[in-house]
PDB file of N, CA and C in Angstrom:
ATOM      1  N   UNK A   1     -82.737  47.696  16.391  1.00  0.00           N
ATOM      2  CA  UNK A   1     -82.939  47.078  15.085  1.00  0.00           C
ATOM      3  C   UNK A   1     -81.807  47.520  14.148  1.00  0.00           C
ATOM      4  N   UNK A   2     -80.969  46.919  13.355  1.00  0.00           N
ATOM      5  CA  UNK A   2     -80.148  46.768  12.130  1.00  0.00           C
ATOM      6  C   UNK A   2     -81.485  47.801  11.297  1.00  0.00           C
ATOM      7  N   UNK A   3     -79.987  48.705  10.805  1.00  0.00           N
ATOM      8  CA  UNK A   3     -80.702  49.158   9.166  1.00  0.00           C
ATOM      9  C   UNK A   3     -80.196  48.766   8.167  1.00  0.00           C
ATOM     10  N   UNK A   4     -81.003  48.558   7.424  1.00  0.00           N
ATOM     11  CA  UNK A   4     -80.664  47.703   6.017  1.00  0.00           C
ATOM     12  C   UNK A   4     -79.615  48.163   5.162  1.00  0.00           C
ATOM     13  N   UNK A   5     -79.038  49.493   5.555  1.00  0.00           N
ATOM     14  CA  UNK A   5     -77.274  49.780   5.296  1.00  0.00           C
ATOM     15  C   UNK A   5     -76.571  49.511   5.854  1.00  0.00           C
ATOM     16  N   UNK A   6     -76.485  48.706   7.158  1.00  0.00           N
ATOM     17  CA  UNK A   6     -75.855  47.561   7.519  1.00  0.00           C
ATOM     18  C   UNK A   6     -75.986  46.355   7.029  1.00  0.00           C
ATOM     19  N   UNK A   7     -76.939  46.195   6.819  1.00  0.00           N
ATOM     20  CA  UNK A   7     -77.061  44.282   6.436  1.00  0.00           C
ATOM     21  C   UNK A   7     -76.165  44.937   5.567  1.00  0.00           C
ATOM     22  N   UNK A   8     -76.927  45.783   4.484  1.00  0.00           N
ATOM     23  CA  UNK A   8     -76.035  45.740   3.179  1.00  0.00           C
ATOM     24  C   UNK A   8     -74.175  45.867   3.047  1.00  0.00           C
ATOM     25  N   UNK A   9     -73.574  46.415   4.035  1.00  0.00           N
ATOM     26  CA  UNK A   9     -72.221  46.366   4.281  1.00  0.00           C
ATOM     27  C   UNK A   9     -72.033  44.922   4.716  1.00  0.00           C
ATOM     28  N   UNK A  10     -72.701  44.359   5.818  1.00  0.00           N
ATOM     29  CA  UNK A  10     -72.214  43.278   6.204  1.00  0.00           C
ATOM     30  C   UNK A  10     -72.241  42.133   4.998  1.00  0.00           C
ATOM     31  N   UNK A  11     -73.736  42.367   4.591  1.00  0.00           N
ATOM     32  CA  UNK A  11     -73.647  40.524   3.802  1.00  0.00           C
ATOM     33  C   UNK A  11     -72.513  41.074   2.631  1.00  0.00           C
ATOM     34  N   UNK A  12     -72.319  41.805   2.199  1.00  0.00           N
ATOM     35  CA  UNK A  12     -71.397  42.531   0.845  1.00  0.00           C
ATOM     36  C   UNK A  12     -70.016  41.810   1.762  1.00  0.00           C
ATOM     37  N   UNK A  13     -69.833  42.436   2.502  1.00  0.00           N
ATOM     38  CA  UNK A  13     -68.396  42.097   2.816  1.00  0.00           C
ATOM     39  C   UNK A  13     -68.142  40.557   3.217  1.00  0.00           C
ATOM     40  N   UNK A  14     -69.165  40.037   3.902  1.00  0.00           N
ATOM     41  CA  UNK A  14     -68.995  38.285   3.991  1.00  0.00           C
ATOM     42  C   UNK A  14     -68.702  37.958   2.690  1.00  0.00           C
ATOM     43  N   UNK A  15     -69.544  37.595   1.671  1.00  0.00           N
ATOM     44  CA  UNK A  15     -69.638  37.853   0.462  1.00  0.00           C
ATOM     45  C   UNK A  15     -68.558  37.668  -0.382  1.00  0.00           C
ATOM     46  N   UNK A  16     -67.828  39.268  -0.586  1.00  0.00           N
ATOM     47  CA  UNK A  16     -67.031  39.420  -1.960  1.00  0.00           C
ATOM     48  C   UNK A  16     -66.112  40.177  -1.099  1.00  0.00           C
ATOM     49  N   UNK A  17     -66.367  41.271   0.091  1.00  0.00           N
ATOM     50  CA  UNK A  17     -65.754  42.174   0.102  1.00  0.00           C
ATOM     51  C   UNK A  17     -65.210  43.392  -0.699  1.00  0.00           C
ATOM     52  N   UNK A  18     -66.007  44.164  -1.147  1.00  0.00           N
ATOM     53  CA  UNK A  18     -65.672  45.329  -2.183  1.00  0.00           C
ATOM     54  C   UNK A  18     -65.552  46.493  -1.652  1.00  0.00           C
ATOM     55  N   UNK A  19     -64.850  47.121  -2.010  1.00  0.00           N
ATOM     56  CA  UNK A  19     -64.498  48.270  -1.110  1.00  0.00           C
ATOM     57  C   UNK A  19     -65.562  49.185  -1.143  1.00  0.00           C
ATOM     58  N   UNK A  20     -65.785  50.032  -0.410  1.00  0.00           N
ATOM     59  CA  UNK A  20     -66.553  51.257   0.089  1.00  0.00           C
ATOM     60  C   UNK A  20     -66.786  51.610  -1.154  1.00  0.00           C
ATOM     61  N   UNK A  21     -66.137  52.244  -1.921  1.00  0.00           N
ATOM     62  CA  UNK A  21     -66.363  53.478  -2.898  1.00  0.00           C
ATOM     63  C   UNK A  21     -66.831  52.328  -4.317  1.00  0.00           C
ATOM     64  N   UNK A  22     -66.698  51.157  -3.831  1.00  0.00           N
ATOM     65  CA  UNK A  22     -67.332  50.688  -5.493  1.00  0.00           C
ATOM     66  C   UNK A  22     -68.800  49.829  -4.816  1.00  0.00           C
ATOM     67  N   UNK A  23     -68.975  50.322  -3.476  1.00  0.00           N
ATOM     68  CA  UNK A  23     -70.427  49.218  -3.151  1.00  0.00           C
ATOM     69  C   UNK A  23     -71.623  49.564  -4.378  1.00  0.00           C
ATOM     70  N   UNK A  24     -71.894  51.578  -4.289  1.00  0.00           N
ATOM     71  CA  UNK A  24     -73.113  51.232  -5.144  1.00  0.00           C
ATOM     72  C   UNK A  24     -73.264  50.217  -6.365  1.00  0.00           C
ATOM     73  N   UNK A  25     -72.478  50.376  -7.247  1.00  0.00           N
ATOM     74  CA  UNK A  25     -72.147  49.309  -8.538  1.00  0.00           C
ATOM     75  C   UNK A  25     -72.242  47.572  -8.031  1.00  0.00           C
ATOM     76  N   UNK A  26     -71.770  47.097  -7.114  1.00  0.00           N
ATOM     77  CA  UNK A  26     -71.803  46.132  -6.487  1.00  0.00           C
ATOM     78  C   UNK A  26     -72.837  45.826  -6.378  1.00  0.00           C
ATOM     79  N   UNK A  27     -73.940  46.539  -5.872  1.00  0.00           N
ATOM     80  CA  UNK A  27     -75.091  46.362  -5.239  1.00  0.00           C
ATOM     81  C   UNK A  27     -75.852  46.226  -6.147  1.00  0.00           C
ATOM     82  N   UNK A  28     -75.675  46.826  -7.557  1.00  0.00           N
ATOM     83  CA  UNK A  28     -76.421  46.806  -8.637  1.00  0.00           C
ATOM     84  C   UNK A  28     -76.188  45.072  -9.564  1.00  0.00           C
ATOM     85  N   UNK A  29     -74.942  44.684  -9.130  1.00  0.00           N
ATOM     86  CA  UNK A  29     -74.399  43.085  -9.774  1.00  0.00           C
ATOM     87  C   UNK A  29     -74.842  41.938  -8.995  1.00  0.00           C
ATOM     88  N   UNK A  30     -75.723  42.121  -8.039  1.00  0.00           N
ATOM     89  CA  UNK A  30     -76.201  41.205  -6.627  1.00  0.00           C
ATOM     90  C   UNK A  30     -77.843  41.513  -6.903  1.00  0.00           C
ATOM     91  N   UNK A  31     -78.176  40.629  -5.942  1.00  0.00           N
ATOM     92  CA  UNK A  31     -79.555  40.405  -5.358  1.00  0.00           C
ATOM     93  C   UNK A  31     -79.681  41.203  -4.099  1.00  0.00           C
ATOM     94  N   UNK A  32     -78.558  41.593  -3.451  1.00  0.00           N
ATOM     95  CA  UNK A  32     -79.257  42.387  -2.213  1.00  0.00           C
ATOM     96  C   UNK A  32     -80.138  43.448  -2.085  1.00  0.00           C
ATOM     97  N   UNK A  33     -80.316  44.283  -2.660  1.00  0.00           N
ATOM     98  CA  UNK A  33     -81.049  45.493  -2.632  1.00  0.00           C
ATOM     99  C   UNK A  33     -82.393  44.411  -2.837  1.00  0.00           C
ATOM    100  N   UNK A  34     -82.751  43.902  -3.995  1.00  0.00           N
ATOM    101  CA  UNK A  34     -84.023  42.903  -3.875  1.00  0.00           C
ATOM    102  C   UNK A  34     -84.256  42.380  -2.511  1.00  0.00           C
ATOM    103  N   UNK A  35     -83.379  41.304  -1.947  1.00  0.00           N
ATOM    104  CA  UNK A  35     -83.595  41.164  -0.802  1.00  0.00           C
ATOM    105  C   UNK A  35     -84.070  41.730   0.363  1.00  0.00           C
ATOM    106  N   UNK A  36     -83.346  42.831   0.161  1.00  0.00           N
ATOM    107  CA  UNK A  36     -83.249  43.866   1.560  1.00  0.00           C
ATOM    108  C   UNK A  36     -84.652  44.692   1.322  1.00  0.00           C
ATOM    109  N   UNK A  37     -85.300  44.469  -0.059  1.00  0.00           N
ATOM    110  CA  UNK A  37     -86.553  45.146  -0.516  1.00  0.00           C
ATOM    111  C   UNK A  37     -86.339  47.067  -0.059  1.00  0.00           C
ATOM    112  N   UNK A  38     -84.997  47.119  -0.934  1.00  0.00           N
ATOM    113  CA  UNK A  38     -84.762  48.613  -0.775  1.00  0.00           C
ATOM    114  C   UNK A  38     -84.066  48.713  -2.354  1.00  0.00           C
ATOM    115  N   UNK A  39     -84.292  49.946  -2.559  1.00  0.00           N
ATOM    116  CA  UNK A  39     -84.079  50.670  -4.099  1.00  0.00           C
ATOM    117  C   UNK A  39     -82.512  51.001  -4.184  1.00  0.00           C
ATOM    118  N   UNK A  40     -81.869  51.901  -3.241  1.00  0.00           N
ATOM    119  CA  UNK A  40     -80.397  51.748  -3.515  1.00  0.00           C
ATOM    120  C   UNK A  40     -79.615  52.235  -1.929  1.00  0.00           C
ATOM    121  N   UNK A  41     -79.054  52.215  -1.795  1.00  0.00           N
ATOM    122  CA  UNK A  41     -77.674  52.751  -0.444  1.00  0.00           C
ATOM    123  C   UNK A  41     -76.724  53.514  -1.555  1.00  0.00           C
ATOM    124  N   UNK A  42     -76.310  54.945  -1.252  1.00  0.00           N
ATOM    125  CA  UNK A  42     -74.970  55.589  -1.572  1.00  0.00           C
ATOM    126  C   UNK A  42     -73.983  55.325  -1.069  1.00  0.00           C
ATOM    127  N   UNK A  43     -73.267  55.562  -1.707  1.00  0.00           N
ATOM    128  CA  UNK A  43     -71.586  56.018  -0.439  1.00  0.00           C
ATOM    129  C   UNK A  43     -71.778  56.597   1.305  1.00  0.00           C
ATOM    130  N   UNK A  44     -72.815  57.683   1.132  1.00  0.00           N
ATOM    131  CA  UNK A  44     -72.370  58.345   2.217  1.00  0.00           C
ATOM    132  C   UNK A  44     -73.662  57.295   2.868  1.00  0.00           C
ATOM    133  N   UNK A  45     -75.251  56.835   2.813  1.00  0.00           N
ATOM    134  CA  UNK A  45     -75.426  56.098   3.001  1.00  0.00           C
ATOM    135  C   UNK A  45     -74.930  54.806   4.186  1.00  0.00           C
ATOM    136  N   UNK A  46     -73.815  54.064   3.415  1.00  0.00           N
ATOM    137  CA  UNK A  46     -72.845  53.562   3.573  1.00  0.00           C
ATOM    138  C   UNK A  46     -71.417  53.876   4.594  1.00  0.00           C
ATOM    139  N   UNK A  47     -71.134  54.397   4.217  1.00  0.00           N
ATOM    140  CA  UNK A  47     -70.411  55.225   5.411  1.00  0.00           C
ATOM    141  C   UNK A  47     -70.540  55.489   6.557  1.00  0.00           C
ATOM    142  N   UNK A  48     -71.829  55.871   6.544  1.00  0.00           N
ATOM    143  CA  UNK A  48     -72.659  56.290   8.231  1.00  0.00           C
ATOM    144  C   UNK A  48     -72.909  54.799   8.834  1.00  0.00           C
ATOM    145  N   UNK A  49     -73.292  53.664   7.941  1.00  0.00           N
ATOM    146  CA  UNK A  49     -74.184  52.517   8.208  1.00  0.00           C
ATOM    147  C   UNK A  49     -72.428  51.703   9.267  1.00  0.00           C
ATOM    148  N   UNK A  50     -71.252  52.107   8.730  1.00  0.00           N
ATOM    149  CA  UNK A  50     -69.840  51.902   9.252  1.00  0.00           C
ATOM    150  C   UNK A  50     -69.836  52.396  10.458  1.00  0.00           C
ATOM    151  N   UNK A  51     -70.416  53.686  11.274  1.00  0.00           N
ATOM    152  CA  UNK A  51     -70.423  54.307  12.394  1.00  0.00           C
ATOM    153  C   UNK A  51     -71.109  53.626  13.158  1.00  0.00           C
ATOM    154  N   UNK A  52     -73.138  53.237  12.477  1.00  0.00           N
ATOM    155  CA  UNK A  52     -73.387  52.812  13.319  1.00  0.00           C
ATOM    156  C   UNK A  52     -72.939  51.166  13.361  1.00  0.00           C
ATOM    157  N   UNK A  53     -72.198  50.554  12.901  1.00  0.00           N
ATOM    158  CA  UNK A  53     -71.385  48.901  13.406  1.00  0.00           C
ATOM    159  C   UNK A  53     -70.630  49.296  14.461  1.00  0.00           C
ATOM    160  N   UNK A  54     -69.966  50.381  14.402  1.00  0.00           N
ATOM    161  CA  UNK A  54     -68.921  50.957  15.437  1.00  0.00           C
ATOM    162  C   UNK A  54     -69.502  51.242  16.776  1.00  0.00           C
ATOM    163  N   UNK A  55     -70.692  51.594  16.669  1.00  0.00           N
ATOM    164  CA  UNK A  55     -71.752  51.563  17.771  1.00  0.00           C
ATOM    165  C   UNK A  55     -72.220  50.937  18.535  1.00  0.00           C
ATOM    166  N   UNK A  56     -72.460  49.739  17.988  1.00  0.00           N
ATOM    167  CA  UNK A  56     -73.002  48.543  18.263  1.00  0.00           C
ATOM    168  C   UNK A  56     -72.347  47.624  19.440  1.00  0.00           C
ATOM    169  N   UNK A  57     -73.479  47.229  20.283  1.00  0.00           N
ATOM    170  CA  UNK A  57     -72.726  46.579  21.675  1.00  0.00           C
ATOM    171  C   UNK A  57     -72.686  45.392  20.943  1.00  0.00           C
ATOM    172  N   UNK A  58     -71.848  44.507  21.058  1.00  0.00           N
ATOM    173  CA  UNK A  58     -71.802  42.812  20.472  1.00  0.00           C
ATOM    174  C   UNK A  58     -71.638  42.300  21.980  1.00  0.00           C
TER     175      UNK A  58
END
């Protein structure tokens, strides 16, 4: 199963693409966190959610 600090990197970056270090703020100018029915993702959050994409068999 996807964690919802992935969706949140992925749909962000389809999206607008904003870099890493300005997602929280981003996230606050969007509907995703509503969507994703989660309160917030950090940086580091975020970061890790990058390892596990790197993980991931496609």
């Amino acid at each position: 199963m996807i964690s919802k600090d992935v969706s949140i990197m992925v749909y962000s970056q389809l999206l607008d693409r904003p870099a890493i270090n300005r997602m929280p703020e981003y996230q606050l100018e969007t509907e995703i966190l509503r969507y994703l029915d989660i309160e917030s993702a950090d940086t580091v959050d975020l970061y890790e959610s990058l390892q596990e994409i790197n993980d991931m068999d496609f």
